[in-house]
Protein backbone atom coordinates (compact mmCIF):
# COMPACT_ATOMS: atom_id res chain seq x y z
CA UNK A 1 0.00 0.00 0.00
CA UNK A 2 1.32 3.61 -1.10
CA UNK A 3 1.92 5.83 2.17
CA UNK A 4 -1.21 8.19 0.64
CA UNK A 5 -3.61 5.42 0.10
CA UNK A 6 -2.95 4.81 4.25
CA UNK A 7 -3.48 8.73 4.77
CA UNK A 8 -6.65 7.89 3.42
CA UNK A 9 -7.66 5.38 4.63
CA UNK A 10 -6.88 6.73 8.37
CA UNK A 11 -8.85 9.39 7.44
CA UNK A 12 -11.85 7.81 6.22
CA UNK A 13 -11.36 5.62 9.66
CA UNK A 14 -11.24 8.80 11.83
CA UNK A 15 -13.99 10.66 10.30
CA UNK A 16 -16.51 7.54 10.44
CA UNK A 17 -15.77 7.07 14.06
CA UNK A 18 -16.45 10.70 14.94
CA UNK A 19 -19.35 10.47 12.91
CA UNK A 20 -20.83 7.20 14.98
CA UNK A 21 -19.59 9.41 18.18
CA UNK A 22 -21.89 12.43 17.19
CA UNK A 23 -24.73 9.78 16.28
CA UNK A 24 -24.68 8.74 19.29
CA UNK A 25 -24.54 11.84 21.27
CA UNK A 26 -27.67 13.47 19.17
CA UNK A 27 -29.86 10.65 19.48
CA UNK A 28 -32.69 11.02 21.80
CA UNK A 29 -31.96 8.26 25.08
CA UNK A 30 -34.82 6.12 26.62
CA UNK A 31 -34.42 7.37 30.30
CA UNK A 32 -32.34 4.18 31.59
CA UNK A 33 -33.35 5.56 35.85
CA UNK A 34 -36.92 5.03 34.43
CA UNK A 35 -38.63 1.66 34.72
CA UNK A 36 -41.67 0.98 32.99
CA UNK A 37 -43.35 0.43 36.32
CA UNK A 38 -43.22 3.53 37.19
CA UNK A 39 -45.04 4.65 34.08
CA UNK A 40 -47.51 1.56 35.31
CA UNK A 41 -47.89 2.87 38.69
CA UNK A 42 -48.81 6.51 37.48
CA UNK A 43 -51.43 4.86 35.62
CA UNK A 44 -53.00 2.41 38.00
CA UNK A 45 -53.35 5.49 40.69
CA UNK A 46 -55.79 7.50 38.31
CA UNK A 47 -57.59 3.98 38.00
CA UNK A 48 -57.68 3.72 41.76
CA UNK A 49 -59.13 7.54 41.83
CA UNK A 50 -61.79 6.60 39.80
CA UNK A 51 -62.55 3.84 41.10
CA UNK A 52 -63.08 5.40 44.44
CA UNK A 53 -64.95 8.41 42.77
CA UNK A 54 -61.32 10.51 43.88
CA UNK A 55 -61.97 12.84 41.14
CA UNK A 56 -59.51 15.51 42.63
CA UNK A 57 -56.55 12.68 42.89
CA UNK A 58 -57.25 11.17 39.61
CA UNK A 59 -56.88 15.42 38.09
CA UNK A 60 -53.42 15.11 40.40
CA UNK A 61 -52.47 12.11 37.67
CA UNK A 62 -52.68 14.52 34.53
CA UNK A 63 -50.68 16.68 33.12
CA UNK A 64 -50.21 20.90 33.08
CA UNK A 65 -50.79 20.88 29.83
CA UNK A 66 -53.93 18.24 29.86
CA UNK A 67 -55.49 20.54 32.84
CA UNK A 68 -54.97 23.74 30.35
CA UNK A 69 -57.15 21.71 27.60
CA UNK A 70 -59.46 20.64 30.65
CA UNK A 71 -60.33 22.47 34.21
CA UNK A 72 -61.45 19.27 37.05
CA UNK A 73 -65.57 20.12 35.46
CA UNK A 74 -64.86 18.94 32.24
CA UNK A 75 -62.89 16.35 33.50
CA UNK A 76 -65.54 15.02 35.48
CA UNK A 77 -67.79 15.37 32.51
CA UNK A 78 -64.89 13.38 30.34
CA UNK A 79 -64.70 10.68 33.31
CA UNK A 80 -68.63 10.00 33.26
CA UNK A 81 -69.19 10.37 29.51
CA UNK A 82 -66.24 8.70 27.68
CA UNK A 83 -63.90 6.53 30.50
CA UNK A 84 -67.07 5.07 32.23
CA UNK A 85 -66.57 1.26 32.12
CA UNK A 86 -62.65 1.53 32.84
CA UNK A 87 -63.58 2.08 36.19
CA UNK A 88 -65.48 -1.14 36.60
CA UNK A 89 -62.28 -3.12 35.18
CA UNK A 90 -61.68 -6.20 36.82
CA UNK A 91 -58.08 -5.93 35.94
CA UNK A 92 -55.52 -3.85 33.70
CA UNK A 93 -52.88 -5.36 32.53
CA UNK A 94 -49.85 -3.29 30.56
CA UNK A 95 -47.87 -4.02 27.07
CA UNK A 96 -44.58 -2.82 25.79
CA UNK A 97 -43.61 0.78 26.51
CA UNK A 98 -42.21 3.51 23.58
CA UNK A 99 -40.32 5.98 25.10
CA UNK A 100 -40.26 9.31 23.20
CA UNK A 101 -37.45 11.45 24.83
CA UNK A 102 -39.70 13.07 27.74
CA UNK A 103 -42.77 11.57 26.43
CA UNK A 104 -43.91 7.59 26.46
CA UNK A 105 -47.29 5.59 24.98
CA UNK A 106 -47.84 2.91 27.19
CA UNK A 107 -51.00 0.70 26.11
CA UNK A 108 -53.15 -0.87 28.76
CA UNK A 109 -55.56 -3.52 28.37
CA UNK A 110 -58.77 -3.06 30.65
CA UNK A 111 -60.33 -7.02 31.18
CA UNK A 112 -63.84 -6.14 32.08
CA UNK A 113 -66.44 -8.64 34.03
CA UNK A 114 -67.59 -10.24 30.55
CA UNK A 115 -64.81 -11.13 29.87
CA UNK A 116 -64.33 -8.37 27.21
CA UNK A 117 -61.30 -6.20 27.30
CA UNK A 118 -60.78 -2.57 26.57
CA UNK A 119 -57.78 -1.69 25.26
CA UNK A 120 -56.33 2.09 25.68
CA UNK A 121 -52.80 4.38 24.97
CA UNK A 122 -52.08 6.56 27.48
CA UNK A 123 -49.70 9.11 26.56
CA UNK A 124 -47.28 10.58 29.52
CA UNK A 125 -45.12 13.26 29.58
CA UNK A 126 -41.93 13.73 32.34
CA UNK A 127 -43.26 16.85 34.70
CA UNK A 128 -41.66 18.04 37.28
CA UNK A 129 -39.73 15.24 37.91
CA UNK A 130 -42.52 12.79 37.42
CA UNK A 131 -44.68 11.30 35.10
CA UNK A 132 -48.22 12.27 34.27
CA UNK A 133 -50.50 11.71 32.08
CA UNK A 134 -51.04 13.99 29.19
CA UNK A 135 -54.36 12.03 27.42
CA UNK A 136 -55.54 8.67 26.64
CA UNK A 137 -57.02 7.29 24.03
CA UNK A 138 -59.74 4.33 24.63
CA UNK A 139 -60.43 2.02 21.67
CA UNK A 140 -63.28 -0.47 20.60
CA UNK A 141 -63.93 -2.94 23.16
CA UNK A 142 -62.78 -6.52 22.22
CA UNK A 143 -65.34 -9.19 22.22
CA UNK A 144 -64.90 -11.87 24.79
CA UNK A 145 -63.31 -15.08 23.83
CA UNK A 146 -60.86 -13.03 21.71
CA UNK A 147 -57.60 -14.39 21.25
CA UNK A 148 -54.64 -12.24 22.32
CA UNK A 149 -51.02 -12.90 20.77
CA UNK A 150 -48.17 -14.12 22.85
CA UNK A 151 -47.81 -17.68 24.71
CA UNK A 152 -50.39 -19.93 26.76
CA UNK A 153 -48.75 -21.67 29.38
């Protein structure tokens, strides 16, 4: 090899390891002090608040910017019209969490008495040095008997 072709070559080597280096350092982080259960736990205290008709706790859960869309009225008036049977869940159980920088989607799966479940996103946003919850998004109930991927043991 020709002592240029190595300058190169060095070069090239250099420049595509500061390149992976900057990469690296941009690239938005999934909060590794965060545990998904914490996300979980935010979530299953606003269920407890309705549950026990808390409405002032389960406001506590949400966002700044959630209570700017909605004063603790219409919140009440969102909790009876459009989140009624989630409080009558006989359990919630929690899938895989994306983590958006400050923000995550964590989908929940409400299993009601007949057996049907109701699945939701909740969207959270890091506040404060917590996590609340900055809306939710309830889908179409699934029938009961409805299979549900991932292993029976």
């Amino acid at each position: 090899m020709s002592r240029s072709f190595k300058i190169f070559l060095f070069t090239v080597v250099i420049f595509l390891g500061a390149t992976i280096a900057l990469v690296t350092l941009m690239r938005p982080k999934r909060p590794e002090s965060i545990r998904p259960n914490d996300l979980y736990t935010v979530i299953q205290q606003q269920v407890a608040a309705f549950r026990a008709q808390d409405i002032a706790s389960a406001y506590r859960q949400v966002s700044t910017g959630f209570q700017e869309r909605f004063n603790i009225e219409a919140f009440t008036d969102l909790i009876h019209s459009d989140y009624p049977p989630l409080r009558f869940a006989d359990r919630v159980e929690f899938g895989a969490v994306n983590w958006d920088g400050k923000h995550a989607l964590v989908p929940a799966y409400f299993f009601m008495p007949d057996n049907e479940v109701v699945p939701c996103f909740y969207s959270l946003v890091q506040e404060d040095g917590g996590w609340k919850i900055d809306g939710v998004r309830v889908q179409k109930r699934w029938r009961a008997g409805r299979r549900l991927g991932g292993l029976r043991t």
